[in-house]
Protein backbone atom coordinates (compact mmCIF):
# COMPACT_ATOMS: atom_id res chain seq x y z
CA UNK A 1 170.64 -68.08 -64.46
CA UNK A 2 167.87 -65.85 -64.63
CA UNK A 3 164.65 -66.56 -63.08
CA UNK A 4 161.60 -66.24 -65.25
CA UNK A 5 159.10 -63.61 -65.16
CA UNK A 6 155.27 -64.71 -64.25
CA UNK A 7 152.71 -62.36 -65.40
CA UNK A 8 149.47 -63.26 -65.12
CA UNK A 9 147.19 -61.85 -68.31
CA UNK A 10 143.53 -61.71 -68.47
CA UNK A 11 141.62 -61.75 -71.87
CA UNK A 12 137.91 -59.96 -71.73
CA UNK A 13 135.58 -58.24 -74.24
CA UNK A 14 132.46 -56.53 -73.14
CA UNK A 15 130.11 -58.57 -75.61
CA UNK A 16 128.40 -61.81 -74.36
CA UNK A 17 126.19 -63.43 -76.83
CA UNK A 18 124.29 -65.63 -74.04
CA UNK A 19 124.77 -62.79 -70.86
CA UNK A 20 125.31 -59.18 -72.21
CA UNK A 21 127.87 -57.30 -70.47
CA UNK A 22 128.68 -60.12 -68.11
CA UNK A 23 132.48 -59.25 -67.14
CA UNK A 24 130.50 -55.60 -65.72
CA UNK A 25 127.91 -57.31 -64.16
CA UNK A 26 127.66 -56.19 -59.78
CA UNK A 27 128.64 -59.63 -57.84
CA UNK A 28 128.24 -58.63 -54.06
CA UNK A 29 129.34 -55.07 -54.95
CA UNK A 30 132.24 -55.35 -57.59
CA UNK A 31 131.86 -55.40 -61.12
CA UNK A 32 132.84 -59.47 -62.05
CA UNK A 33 136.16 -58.65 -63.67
CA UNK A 34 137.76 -56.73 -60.67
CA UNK A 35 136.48 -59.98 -58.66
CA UNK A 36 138.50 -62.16 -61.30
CA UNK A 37 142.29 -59.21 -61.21
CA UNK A 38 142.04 -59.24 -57.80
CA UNK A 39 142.01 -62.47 -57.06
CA UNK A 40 144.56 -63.35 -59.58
CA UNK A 41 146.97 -60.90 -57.87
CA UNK A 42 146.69 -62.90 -54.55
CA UNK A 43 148.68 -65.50 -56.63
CA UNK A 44 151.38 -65.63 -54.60
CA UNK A 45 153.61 -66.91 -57.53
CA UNK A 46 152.33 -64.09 -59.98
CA UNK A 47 155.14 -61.18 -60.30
CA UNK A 48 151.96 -58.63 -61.95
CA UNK A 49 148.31 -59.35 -63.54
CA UNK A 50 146.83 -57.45 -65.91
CA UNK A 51 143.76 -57.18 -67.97
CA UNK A 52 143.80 -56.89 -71.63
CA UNK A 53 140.93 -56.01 -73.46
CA UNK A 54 139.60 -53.87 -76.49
CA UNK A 55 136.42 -52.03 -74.23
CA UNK A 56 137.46 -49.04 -72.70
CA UNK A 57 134.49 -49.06 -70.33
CA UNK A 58 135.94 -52.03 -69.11
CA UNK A 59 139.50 -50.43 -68.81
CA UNK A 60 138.04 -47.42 -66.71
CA UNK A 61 136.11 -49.89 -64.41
CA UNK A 62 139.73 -51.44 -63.91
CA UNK A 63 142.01 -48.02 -63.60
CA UNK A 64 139.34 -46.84 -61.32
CA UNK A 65 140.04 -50.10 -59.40
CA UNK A 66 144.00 -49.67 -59.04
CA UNK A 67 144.16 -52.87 -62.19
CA UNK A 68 146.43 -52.80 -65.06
CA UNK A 69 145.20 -52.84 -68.17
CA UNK A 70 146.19 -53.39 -71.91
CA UNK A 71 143.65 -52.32 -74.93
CA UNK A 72 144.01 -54.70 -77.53
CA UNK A 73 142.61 -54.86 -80.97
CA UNK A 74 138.57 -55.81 -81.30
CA UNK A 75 139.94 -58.53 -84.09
CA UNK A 76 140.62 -61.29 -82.34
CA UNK A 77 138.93 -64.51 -82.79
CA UNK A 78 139.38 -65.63 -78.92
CA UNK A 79 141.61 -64.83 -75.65
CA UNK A 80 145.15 -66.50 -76.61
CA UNK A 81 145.14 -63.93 -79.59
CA UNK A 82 144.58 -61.48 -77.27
CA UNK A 83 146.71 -61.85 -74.59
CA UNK A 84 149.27 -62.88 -77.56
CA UNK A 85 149.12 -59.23 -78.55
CA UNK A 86 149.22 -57.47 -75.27
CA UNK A 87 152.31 -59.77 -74.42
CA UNK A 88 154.25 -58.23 -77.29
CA UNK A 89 154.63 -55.13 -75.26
CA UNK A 90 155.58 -56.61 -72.29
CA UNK A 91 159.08 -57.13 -72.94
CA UNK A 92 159.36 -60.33 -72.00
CA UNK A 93 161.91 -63.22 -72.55
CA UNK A 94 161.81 -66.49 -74.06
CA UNK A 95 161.73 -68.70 -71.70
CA UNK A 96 159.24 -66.59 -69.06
CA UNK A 97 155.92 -67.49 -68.27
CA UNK A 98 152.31 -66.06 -68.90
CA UNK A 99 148.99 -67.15 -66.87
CA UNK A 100 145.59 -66.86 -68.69
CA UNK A 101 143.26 -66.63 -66.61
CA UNK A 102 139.63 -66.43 -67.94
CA UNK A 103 137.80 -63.22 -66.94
CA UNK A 104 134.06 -64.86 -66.47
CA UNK A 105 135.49 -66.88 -63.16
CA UNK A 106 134.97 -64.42 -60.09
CA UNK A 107 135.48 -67.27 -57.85
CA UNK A 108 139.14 -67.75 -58.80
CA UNK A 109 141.31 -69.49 -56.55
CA UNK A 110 144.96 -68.08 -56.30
CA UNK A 111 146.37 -71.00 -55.24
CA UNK A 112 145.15 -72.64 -58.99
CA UNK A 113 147.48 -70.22 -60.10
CA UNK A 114 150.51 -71.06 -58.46
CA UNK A 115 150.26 -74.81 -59.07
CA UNK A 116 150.29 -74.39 -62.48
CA UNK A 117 153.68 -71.79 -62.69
CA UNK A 118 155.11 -74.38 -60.29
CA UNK A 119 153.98 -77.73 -62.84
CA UNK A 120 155.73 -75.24 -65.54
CA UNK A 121 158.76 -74.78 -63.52
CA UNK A 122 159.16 -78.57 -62.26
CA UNK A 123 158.46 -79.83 -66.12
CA UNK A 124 160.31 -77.61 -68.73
CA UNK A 125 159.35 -80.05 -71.65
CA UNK A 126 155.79 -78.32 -71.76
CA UNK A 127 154.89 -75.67 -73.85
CA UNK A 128 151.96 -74.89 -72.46
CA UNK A 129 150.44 -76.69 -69.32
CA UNK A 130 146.70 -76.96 -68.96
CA UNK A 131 145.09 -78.52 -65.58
CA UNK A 132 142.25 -80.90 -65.14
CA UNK A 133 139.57 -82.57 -62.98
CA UNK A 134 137.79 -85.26 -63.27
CA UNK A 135 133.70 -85.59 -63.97
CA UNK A 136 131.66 -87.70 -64.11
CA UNK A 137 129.59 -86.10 -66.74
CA UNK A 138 131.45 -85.83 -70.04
CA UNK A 139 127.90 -84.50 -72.46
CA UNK A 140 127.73 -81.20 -72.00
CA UNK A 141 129.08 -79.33 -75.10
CA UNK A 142 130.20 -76.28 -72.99
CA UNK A 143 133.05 -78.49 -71.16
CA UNK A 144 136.18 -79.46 -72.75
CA UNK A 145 137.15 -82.75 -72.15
CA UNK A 146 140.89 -83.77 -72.66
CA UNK A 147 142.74 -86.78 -73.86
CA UNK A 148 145.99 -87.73 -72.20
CA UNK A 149 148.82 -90.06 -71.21
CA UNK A 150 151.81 -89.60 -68.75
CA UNK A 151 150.86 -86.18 -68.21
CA UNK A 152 150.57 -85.47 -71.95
CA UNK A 153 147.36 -83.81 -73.75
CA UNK A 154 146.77 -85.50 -77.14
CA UNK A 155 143.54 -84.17 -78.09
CA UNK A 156 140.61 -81.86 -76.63
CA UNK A 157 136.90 -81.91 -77.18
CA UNK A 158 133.81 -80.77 -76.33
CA UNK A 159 132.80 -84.67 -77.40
CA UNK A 160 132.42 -87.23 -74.62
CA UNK A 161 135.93 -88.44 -75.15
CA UNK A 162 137.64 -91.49 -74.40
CA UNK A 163 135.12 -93.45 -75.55
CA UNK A 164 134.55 -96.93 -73.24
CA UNK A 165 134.79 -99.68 -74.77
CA UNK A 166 136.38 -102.51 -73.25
CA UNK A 167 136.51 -100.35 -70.06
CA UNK A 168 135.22 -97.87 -68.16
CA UNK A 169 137.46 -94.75 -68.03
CA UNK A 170 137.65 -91.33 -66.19
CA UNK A 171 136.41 -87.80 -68.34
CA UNK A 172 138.90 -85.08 -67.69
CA UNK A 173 137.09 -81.78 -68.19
CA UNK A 174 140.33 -78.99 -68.60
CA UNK A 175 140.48 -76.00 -66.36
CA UNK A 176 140.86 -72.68 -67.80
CA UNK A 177 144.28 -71.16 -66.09
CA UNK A 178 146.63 -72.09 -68.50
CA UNK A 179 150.12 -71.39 -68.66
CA UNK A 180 151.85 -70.56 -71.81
CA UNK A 181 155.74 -70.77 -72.01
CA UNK A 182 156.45 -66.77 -73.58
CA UNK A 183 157.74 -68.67 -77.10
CA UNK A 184 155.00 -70.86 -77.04
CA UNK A 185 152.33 -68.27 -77.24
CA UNK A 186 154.15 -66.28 -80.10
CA UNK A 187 154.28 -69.53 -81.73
CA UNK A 188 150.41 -69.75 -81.29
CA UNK A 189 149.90 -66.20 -82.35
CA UNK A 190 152.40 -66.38 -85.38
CA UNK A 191 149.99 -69.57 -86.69
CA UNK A 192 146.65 -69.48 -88.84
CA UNK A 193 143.52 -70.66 -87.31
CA UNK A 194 143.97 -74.48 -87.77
CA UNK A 195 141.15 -77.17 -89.03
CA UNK A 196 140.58 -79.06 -85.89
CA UNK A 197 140.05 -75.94 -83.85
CA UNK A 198 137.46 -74.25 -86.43
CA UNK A 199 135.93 -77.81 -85.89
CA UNK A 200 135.31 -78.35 -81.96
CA UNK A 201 135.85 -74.38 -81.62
CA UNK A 202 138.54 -75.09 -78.83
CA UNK A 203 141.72 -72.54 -79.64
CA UNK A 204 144.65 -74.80 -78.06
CA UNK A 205 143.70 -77.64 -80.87
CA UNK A 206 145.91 -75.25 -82.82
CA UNK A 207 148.55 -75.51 -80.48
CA UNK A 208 148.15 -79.11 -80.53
CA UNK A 209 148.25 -79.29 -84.67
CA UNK A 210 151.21 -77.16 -84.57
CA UNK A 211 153.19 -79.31 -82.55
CA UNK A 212 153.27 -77.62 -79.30
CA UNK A 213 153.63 -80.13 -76.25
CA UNK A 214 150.82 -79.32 -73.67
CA UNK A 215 151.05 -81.04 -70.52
CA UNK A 216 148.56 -81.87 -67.71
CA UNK A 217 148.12 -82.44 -64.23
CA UNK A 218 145.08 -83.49 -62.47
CA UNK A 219 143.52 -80.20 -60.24
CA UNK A 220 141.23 -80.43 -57.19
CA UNK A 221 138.23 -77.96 -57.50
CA UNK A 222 136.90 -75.89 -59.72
CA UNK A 223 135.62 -72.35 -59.96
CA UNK A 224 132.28 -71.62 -61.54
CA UNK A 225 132.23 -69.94 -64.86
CA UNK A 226 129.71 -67.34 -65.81
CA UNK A 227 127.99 -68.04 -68.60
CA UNK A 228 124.38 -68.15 -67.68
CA UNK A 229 121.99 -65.74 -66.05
CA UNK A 230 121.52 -69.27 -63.34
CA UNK A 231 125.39 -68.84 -63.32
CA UNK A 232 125.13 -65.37 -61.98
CA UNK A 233 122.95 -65.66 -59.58
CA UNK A 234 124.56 -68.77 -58.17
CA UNK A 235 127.84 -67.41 -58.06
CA UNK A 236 125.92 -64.29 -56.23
CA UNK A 237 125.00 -66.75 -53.60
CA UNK A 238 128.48 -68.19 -53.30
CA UNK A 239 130.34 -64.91 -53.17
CA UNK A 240 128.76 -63.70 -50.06
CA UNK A 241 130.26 -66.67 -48.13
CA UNK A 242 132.99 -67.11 -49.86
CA UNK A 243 136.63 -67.74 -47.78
CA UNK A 244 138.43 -64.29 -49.88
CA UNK A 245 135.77 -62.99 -49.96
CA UNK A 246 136.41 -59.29 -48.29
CA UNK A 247 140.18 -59.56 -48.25
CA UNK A 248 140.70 -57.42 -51.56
């Protein structure tokens, strides 16, 4: 039988609406996005990571760096399109499997990575695997909380969601390393934008309205988005005493 391929793809654009530039931006001496491929590529699990994106200042910054890149088209409404695309030319089978890994995360941890290829590989049923932890905070817009059972997403939202009512219950905020099975991601890519996600603006709703089974598993940890000019100097702070810090 032949074992799948893992390739780990990273979706960036050089506009930011709230931080301009932010996947360029210097954190402790690297531009963020070489923080985010390098990282990625300590993945133990990974067979290659590369960066797909439509700015070809942000492909130089990454060549210059020893990173793979794709260019993609500037049309696409969010990452899954684009790494979509740039898996087309990958030659890839069926059944193999493709990280996203969000490119506004400089604190990645590899080993996030590997747990979800090895979820994947344990439960072939999924289409698409998604990690979570739990919070305590569920109000904040800018976190998508999940709804599941036995291991099985249902819904996503940026809502507070379950709602308590007879009792309490845990929020599940979703972690953004996601792991697409290769036929799962065409399938995504081959569909139209669907209601729900136009709705909550969260792009794997249309994987959920087009019948895609996305699994879960509960993660420990998380690493800090960028989103913010607070986030960037925060994650400034971190970096600089951070444990991989100086090993790529």
């Amino acid at each position: 039988m032949d074992v799948a391929k893992k390739v780990g793809l990273i979706p960036v654009r050089l506009e930011s609406s709230r931080l301009p530039k932010k996947a360029i931006l210097d954190i402790a001496g690297r531009p963020m996005i070489v923080h985010v491929a390098k990282r990625a590529a300590m993945a133990r699990l990974l067979d290659e990571v590369i960066v797909c994106t439509d700015s070809e200042e942000i492909a130089n910054i990454c060549l210059d760096n020893s990173i793979k890149i794709i260019l993609t088209k500037s049309s696409h409404i969010n990452g899954t399109e684009r790494i979509a695309e740039a898996s087309d030319g990958l030659n890839l089978n069926e059944k193999d499997i493709i990280i996203d890994i969000q490119g506004d995360e400089p604190l990645l941890m590899p080993q996030m990575i590997d747990n979800v290829i090895k979820f994947m590989e344990n439960n072939p049923v999924n289409d698409i695997v998604v990690p979570y932890i739990t919070i305590s905070d569920g109000l904040s817009p800018n976190r998508v909380k999940i709804v599941e059972s036995n291991g099985r997403i249902y819904y996503m939202s940026r809502a507070s969601v379950p709602y308590s009512f007879l009792e309490s219950t845990h929020i599940k905020k979703h972690l953004s390393i996601i792991g697409f099975k290769r036929q799962a991601l065409s399938k995504f890519y081959e569909c139209k934008q669907s209601p729900l996600e136009r709705v909550e603006g969260i792009e794997l709703l249309r994987a959920l309205e087009n019948g895609l089974i996305v699994g879960t598993y509960e993660e420990h940890g998380e690493s800090l988005a960028v989103d913010t000019r607070d986030d960037y100097d925060q994650v400034n702070r971190l970096m600089l005493r951070d444990s991989l810090f100086g090993k790529y």
